[in-house]
C-alpha atoms as a PDB file:
ATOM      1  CA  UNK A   1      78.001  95.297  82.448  1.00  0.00           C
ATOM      2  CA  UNK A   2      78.389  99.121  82.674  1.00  0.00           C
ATOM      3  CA  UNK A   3      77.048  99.829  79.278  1.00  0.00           C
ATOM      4  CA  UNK A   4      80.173 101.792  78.362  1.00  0.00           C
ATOM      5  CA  UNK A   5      79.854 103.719  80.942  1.00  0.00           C
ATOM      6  CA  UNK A   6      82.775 101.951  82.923  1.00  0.00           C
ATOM      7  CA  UNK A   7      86.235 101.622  80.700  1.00  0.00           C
ATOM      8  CA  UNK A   8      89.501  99.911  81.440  1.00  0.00           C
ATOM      9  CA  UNK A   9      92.579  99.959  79.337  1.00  0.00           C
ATOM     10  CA  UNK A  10      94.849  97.439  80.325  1.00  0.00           C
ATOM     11  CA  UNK A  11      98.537  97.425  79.943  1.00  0.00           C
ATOM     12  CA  UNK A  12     100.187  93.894  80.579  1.00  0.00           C
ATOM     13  CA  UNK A  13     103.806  94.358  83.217  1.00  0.00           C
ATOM     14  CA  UNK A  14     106.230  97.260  82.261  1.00  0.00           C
ATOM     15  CA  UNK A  15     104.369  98.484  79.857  1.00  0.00           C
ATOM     16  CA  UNK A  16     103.762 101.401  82.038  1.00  0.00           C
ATOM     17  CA  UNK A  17     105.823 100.608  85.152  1.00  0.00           C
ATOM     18  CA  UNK A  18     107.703  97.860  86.514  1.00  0.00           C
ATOM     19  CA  UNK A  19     105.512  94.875  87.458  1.00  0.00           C
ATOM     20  CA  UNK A  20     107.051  94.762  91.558  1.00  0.00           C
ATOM     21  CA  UNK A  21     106.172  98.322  91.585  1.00  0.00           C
ATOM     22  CA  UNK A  22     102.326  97.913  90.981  1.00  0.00           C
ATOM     23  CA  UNK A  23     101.267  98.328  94.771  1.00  0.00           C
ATOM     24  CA  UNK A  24     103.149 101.169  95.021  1.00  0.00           C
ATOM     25  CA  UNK A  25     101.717 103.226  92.457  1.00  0.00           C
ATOM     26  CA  UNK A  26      98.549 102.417  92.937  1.00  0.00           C
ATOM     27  CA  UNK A  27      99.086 103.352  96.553  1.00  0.00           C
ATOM     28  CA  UNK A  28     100.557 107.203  94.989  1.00  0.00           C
ATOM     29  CA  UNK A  29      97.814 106.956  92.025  1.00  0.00           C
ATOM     30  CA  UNK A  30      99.631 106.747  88.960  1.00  0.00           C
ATOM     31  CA  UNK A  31      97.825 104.243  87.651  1.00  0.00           C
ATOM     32  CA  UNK A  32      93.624 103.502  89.431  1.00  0.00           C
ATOM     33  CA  UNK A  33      94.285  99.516  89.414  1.00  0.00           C
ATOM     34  CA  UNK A  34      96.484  96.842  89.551  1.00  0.00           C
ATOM     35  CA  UNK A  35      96.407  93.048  88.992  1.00  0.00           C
ATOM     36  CA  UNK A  36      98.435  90.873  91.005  1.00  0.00           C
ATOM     37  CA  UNK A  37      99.250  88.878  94.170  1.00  0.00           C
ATOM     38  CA  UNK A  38      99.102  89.813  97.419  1.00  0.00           C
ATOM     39  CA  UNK A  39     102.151  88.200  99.006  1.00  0.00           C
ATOM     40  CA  UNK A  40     104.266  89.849  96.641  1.00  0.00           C
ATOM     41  CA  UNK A  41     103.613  92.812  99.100  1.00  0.00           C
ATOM     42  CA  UNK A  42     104.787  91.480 102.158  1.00  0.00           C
ATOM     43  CA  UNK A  43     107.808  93.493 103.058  1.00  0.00           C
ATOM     44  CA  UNK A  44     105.405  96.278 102.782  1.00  0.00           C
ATOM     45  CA  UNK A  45     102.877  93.918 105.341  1.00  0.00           C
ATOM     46  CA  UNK A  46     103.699  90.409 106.686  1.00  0.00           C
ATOM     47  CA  UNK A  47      99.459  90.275 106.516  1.00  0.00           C
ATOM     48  CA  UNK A  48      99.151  90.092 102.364  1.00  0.00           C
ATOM     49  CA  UNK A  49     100.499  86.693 102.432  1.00  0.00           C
ATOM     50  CA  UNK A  50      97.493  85.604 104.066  1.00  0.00           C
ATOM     51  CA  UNK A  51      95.278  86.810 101.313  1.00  0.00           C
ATOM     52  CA  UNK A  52      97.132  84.825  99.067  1.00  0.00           C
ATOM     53  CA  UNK A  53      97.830  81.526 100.057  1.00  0.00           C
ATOM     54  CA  UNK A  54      99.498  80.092 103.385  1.00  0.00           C
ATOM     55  CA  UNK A  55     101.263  77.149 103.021  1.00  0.00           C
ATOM     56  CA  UNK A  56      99.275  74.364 104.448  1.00  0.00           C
ATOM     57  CA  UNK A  57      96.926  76.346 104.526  1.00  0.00           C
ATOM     58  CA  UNK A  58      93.025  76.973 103.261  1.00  0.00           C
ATOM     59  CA  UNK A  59      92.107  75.580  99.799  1.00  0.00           C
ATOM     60  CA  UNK A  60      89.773  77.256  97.505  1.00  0.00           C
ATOM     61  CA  UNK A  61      86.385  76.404  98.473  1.00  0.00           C
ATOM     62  CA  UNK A  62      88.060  77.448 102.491  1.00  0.00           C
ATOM     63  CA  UNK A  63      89.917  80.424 101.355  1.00  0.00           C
ATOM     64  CA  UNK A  64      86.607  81.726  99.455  1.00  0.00           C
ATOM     65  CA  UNK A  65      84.902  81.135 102.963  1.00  0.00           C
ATOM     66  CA  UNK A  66      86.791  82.964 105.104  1.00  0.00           C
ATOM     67  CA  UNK A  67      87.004  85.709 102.622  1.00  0.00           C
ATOM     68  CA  UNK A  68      83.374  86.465 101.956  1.00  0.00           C
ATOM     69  CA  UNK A  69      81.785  85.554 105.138  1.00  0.00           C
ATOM     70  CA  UNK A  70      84.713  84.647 108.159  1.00  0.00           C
ATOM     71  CA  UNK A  71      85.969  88.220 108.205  1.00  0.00           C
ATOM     72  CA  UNK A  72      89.168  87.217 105.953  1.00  0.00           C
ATOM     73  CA  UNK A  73      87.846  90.367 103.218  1.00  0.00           C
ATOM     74  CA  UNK A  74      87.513  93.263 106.563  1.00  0.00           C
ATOM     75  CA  UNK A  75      90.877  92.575 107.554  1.00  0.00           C
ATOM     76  CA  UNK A  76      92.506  92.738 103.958  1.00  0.00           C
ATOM     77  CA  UNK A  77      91.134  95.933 103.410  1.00  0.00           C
ATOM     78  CA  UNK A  78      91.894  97.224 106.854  1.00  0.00           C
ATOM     79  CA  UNK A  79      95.886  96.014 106.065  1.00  0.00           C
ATOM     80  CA  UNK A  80      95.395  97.944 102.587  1.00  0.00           C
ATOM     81  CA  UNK A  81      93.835 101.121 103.747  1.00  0.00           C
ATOM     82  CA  UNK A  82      96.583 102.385 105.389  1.00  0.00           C
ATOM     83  CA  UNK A  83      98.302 102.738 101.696  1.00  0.00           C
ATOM     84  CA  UNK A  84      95.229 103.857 100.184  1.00  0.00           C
ATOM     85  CA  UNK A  85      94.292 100.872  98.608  1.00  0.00           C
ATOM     86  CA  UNK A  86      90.818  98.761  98.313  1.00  0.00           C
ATOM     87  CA  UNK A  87      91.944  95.053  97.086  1.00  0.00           C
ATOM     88  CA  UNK A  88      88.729  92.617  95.905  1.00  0.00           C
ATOM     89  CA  UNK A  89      89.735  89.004  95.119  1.00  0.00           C
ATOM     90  CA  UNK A  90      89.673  88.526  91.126  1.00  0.00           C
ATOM     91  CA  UNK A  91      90.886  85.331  90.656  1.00  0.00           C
ATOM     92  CA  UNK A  92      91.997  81.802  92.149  1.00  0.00           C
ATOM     93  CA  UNK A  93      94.635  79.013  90.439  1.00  0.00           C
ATOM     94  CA  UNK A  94      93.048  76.274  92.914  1.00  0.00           C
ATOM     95  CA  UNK A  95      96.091  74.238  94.312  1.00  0.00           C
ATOM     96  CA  UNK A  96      99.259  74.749  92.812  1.00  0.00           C
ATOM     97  CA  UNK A  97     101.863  72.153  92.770  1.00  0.00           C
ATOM     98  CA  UNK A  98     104.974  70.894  94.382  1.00  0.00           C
ATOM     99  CA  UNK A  99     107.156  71.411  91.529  1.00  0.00           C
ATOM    100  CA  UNK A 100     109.279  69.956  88.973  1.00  0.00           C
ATOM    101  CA  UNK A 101     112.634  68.122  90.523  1.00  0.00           C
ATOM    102  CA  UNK A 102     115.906  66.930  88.698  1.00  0.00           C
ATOM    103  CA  UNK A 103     116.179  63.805  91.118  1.00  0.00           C
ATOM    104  CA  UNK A 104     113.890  62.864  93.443  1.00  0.00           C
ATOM    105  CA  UNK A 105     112.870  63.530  96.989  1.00  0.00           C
ATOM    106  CA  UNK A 106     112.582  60.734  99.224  1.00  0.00           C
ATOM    107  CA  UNK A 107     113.797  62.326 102.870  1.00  0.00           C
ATOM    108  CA  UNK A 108     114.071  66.017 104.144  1.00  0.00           C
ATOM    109  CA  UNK A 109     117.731  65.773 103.795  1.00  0.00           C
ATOM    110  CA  UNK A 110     117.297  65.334  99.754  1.00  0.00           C
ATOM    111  CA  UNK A 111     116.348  69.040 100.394  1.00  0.00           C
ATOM    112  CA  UNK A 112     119.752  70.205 101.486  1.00  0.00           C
ATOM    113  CA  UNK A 113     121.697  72.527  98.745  1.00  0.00           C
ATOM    114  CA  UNK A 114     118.972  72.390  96.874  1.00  0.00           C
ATOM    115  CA  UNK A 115     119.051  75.187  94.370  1.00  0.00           C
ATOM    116  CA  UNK A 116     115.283  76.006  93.391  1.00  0.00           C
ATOM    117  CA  UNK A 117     112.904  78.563  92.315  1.00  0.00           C
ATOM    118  CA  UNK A 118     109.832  79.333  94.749  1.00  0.00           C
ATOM    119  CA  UNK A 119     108.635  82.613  95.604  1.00  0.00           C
ATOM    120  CA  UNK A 120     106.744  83.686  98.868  1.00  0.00           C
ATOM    121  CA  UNK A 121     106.430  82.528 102.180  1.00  0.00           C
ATOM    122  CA  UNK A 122     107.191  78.954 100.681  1.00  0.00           C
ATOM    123  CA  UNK A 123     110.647  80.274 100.193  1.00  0.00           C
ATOM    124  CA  UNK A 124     111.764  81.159 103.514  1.00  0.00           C
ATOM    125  CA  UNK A 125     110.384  77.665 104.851  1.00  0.00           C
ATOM    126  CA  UNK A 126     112.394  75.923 102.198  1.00  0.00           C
ATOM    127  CA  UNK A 127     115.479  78.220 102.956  1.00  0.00           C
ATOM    128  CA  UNK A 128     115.046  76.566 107.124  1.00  0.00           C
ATOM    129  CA  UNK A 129     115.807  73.202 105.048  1.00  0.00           C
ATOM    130  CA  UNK A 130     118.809  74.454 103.496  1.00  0.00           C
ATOM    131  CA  UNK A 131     117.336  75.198 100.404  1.00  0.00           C
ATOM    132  CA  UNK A 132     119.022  77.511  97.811  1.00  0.00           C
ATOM    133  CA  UNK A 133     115.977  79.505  96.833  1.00  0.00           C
ATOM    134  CA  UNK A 134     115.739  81.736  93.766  1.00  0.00           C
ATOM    135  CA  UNK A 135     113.087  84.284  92.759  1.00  0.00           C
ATOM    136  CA  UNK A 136     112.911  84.029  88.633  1.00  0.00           C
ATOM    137  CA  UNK A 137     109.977  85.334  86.193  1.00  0.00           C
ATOM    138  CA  UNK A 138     108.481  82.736  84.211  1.00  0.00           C
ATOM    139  CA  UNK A 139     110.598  83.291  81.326  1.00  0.00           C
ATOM    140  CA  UNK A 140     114.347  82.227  83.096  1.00  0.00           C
ATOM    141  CA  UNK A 141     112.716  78.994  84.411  1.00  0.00           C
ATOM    142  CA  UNK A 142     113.400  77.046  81.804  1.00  0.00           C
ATOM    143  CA  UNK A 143     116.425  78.212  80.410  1.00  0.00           C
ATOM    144  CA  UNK A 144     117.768  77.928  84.532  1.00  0.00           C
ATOM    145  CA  UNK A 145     116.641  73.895  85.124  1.00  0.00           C
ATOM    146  CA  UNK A 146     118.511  73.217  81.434  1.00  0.00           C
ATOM    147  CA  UNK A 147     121.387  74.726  82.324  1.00  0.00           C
ATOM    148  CA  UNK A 148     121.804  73.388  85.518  1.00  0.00           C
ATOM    149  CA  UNK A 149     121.659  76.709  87.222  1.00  0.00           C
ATOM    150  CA  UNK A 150     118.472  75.623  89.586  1.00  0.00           C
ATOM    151  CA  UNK A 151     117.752  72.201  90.199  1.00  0.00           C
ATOM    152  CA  UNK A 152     113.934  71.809  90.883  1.00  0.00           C
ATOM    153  CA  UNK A 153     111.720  75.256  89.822  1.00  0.00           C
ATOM    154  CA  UNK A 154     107.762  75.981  91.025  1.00  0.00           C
ATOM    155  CA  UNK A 155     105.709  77.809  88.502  1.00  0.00           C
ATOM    156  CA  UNK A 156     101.312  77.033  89.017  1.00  0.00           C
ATOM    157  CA  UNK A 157     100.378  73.767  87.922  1.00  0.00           C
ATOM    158  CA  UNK A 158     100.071  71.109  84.846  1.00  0.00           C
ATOM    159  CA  UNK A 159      98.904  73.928  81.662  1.00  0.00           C
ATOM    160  CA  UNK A 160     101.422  76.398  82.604  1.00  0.00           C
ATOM    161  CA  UNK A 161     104.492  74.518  83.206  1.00  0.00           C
ATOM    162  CA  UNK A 162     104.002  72.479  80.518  1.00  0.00           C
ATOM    163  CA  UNK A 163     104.059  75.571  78.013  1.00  0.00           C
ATOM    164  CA  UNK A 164     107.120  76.542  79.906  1.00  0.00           C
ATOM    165  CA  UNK A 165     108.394  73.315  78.804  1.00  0.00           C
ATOM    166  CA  UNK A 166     109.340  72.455  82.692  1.00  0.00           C
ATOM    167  CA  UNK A 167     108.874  68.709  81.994  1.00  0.00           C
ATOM    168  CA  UNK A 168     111.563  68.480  79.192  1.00  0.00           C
ATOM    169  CA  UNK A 169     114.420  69.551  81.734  1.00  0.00           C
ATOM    170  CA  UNK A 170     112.814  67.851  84.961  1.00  0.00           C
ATOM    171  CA  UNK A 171     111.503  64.534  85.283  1.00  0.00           C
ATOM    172  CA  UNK A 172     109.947  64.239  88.695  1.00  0.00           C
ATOM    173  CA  UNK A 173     106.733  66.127  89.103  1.00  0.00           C
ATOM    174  CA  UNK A 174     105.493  66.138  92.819  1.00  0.00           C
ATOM    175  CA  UNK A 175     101.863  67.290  92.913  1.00  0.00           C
ATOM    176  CA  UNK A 176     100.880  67.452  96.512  1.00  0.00           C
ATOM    177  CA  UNK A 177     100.871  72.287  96.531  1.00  0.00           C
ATOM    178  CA  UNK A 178     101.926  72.326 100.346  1.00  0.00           C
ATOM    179  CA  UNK A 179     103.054  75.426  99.698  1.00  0.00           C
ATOM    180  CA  UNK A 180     100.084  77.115  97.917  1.00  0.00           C
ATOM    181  CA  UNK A 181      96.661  75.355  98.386  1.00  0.00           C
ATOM    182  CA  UNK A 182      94.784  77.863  96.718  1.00  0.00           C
ATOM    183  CA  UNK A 183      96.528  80.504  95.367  1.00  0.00           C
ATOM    184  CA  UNK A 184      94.329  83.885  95.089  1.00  0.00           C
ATOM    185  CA  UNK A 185      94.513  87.132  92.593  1.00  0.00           C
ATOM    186  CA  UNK A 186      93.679  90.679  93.573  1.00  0.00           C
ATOM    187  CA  UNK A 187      92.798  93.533  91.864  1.00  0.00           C
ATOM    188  CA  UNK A 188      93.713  96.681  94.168  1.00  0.00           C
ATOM    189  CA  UNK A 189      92.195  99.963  93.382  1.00  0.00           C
ATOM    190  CA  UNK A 190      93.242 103.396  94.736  1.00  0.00           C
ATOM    191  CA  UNK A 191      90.570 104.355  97.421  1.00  0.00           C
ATOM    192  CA  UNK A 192      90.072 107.756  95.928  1.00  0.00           C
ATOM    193  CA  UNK A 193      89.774 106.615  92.458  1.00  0.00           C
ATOM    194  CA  UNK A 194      87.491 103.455  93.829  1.00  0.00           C
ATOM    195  CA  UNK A 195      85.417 106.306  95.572  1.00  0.00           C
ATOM    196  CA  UNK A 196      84.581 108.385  92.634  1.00  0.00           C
ATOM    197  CA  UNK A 197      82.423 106.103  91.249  1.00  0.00           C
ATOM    198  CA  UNK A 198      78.692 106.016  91.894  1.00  0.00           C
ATOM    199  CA  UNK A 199      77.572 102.837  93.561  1.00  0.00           C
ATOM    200  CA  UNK A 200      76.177 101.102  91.234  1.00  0.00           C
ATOM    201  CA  UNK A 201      79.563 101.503  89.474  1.00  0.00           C
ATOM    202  CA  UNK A 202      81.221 100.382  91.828  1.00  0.00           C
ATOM    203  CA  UNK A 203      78.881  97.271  92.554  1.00  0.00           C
ATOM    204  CA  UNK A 204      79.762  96.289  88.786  1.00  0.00           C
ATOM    205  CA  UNK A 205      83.437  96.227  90.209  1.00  0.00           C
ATOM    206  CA  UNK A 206      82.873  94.318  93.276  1.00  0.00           C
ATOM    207  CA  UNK A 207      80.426  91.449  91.332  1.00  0.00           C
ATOM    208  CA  UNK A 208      82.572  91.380  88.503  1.00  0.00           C
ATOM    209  CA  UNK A 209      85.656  90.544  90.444  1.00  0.00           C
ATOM    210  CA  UNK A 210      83.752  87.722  92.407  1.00  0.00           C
ATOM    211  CA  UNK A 211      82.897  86.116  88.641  1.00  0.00           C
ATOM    212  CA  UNK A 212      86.135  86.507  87.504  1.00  0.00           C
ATOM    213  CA  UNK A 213      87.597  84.669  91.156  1.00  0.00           C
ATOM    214  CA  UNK A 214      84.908  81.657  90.177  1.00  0.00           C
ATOM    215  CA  UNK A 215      85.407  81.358  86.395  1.00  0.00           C
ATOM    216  CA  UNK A 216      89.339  81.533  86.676  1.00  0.00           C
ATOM    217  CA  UNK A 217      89.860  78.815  89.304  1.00  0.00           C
ATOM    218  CA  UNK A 218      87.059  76.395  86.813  1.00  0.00           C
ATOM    219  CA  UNK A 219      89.347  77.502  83.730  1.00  0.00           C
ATOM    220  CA  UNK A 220      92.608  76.217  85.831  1.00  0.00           C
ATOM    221  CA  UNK A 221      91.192  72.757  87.012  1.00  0.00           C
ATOM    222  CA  UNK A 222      89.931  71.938  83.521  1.00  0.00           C
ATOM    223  CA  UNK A 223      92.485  72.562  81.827  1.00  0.00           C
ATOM    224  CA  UNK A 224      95.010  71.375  84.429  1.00  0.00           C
ATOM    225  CA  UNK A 225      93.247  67.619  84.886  1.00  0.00           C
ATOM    226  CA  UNK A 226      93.752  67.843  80.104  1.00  0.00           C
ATOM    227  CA  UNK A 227      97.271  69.050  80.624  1.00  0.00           C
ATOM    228  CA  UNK A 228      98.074  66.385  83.358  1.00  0.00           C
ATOM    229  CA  UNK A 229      96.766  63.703  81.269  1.00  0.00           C
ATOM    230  CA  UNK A 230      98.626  64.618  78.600  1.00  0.00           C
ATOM    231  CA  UNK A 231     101.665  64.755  80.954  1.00  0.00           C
ATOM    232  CA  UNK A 232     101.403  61.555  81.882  1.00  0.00           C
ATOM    233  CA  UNK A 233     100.376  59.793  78.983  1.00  0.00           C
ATOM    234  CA  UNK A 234     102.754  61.214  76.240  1.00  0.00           C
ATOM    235  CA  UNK A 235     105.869  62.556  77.849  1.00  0.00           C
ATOM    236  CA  UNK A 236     106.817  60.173  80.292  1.00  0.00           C
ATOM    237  CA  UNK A 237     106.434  62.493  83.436  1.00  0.00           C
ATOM    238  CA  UNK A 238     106.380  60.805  87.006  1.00  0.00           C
ATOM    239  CA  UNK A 239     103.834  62.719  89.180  1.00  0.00           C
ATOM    240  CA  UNK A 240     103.882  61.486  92.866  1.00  0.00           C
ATOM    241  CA  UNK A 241     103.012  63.148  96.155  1.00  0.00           C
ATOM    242  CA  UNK A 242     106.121  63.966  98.562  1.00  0.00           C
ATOM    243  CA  UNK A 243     106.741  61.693 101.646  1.00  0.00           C
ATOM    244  CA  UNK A 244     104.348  61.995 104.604  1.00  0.00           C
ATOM    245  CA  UNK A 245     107.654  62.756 106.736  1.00  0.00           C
ATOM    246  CA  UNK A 246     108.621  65.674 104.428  1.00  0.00           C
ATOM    247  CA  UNK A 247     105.397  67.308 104.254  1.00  0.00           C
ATOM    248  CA  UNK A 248     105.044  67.050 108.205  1.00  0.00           C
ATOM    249  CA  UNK A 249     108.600  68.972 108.463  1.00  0.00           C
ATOM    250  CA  UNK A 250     107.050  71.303 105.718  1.00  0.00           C
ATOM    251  CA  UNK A 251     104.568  71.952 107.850  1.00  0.00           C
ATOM    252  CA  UNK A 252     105.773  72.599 110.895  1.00  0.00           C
ATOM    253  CA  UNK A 253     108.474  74.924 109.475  1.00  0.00           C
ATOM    254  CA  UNK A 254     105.610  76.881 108.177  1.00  0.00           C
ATOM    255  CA  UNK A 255     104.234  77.332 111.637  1.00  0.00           C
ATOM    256  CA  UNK A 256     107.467  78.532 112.712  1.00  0.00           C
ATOM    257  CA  UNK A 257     108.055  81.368 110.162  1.00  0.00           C
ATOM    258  CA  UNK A 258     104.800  82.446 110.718  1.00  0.00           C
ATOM    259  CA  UNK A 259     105.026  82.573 114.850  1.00  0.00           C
ATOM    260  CA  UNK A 260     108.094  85.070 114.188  1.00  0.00           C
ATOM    261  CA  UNK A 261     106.111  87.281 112.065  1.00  0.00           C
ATOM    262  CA  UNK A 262     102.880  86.919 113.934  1.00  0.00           C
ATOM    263  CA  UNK A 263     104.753  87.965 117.390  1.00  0.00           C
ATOM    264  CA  UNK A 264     106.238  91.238 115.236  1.00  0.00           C
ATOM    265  CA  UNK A 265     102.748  92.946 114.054  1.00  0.00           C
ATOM    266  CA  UNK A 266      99.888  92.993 116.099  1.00  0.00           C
ATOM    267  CA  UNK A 267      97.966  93.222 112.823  1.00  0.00           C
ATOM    268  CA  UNK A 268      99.335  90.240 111.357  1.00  0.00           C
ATOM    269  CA  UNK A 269      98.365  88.510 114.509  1.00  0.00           C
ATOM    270  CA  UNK A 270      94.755  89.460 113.952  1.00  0.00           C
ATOM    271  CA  UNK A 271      94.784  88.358 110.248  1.00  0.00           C
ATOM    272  CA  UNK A 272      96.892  84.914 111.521  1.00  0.00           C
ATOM    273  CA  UNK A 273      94.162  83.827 114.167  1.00  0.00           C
ATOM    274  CA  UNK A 274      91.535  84.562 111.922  1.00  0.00           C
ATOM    275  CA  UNK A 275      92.571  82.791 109.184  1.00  0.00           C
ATOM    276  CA  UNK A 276      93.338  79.618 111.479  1.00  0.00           C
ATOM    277  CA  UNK A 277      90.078  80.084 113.838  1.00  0.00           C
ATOM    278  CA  UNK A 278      88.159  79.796 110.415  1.00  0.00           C
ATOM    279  CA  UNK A 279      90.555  76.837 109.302  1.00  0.00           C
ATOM    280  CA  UNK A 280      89.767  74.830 112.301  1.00  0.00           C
ATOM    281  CA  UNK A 281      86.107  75.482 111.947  1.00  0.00           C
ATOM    282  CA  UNK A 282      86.041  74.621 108.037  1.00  0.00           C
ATOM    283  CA  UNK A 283      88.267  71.571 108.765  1.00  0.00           C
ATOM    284  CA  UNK A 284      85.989  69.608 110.730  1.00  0.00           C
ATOM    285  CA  UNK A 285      83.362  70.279 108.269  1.00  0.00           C
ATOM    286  CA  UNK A 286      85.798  69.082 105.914  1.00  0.00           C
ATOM    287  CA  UNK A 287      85.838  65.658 107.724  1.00  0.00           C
ATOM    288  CA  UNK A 288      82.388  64.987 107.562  1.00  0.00           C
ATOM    289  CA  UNK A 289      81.470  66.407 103.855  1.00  0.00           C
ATOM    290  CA  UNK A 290      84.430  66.683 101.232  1.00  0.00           C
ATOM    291  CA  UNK A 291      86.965  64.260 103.133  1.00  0.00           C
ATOM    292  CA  UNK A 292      84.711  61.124 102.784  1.00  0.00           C
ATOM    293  CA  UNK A 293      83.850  62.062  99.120  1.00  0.00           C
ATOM    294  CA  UNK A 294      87.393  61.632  98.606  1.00  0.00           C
ATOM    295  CA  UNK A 295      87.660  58.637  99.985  1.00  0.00           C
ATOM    296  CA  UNK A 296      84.270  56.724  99.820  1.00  0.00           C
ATOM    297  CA  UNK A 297      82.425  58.422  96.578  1.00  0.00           C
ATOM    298  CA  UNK A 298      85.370  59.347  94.089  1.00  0.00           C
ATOM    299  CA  UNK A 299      87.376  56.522  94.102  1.00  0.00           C
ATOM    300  CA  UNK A 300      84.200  54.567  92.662  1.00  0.00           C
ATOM    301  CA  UNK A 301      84.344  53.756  88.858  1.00  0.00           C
ATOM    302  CA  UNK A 302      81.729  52.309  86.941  1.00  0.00           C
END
């Protein structure tokens, strides 16, 4: 787009540093950029969960919304500027799923002593359950459900567990992503690096990540709805959604944990009642467009 006039070089995690310290030296510009997800920064700020997925929270189509034109965007940057950062949303995984389970769950007490990889605010709601929760790259998921070691593991969604091989150590696939409904990407730039480009520069940035936010949540539902298929049809998985009565103590765990952080940071509180003004206003759309093409249109076959 920049004619060559705009380069990148891109070094995948540790190449250069440690992939958890990618905020931070952006933030002390050792490196311009960095690709990653915002709610792996929240012990720096509560806020970046929000600008990557809240459990029960906005789905892609909502999250994009509130983003671009409820104010969601303002706020992330205002969270950011304080460590020098500029973050644009680069990408989007749509809804992720439940996870893969050992046995399955049919009560909130199935939950109890559960040992099981989730990261995020997810996490600490599944830890109010009694959940033993465990943060492990991609890598030890696998090698952790065979052994025994964890006994249900969340990764993103049909393509990517199943090259992790998740469904040949874990039959029961639940597919109803309470925890991340859409689950965005950033790309945070060092202000004073962003700042040294000319505008139109720096325009290519901004419109570039948008494309990249649209394109990557298409690439994820096609080839999730192939992988799922496959799934289904050839390996024997069971995919099912989780109880109504689990999901509603999900949920309202959720709000808990984030009424503790909300009354700690006056920030966070700003970010919190955005992001749920804008949910209640997108919701009731919801009702009356998407929610009875889910019900009336799409179940039609012809």
């Amino acid at each position: 787009m920049s004619g060559g006039r705009l380069r990148i070089q891109f070094f995948g995690a540790g190449a250069l540093i440690p992939a958890a310290e990618g905020f931070d030296a952006v933030s002390q510009g050792v490196v311009e950029c960095n690709y990653a997800n915002a709610y792996f920064w929240t012990g720096r700020s509560f806020a970046a969960q929000y600008f990557t997925a809240v459990p029960c929270g906005l789905n892609f189509q909502g999250l994009n919304g509130w983003m671009y034109d409820g104010g969601g965007l303002d706020l992330w940057r205002e969270v950011y500027d304080r460590f020098h950062l500029v973050p644009f949303l680069c990408g989007n995984t749509g809804v992720q799923m439940t996870g893969w389970f050992r046995r399955p769950i049919e009560t909130v007490e199935d939950l109890r002593g559960l040992k099981m990889r989730i990261p995020g605010l997810a996490g600490r709601v599944y830890q109010a359950l009694g959940v033993d929760t465990r943060l492990l790259p991609a890598g030890e998921i696998f090698p952790a459900l065979e052994r025994g070691v964890i006994d249900a593991a969340e990764f993103v969604g049909p393509y990517l567990d199943r090259q992790l091989g998740l469904h040949r150590v874990a039959e029961f696939y639940y597919t109803t992503g309470w925890h991340e409904t859409a689950t965005a990407t950033e790309l945070a730039i060092n202000k004073a690096a962003l700042n040294r480009l000319p505008n139109d520069l720096e325009a290519i940035v901004e419109n570039a990540c948008a494309a990249c936010n649209v394109i990557s949540e298409a690439w994820c539902r096609k080839n999730n709805a192939e992988a799922l298929e496959d799934l289904l049809r050839n390996d024997g998985v069971i995919a099912q959604q989780l109880p109504d009565p689990v999901i509603d103590r999900l949920r309202k765990e959720t709000m808990k944990v984030l009424a503790q952080a909300v009354e700690r940071d006056p920030l966070t509180r700003r970010v919190h009642e955005s992001y749920f003004a804008y949910k209640a206003r997108f919701d009731a759309w919801s009702e009356q467009s998407e929610v009875p093409y889910h019900t009336k249109i799409r179940p039609a076959r012809a």
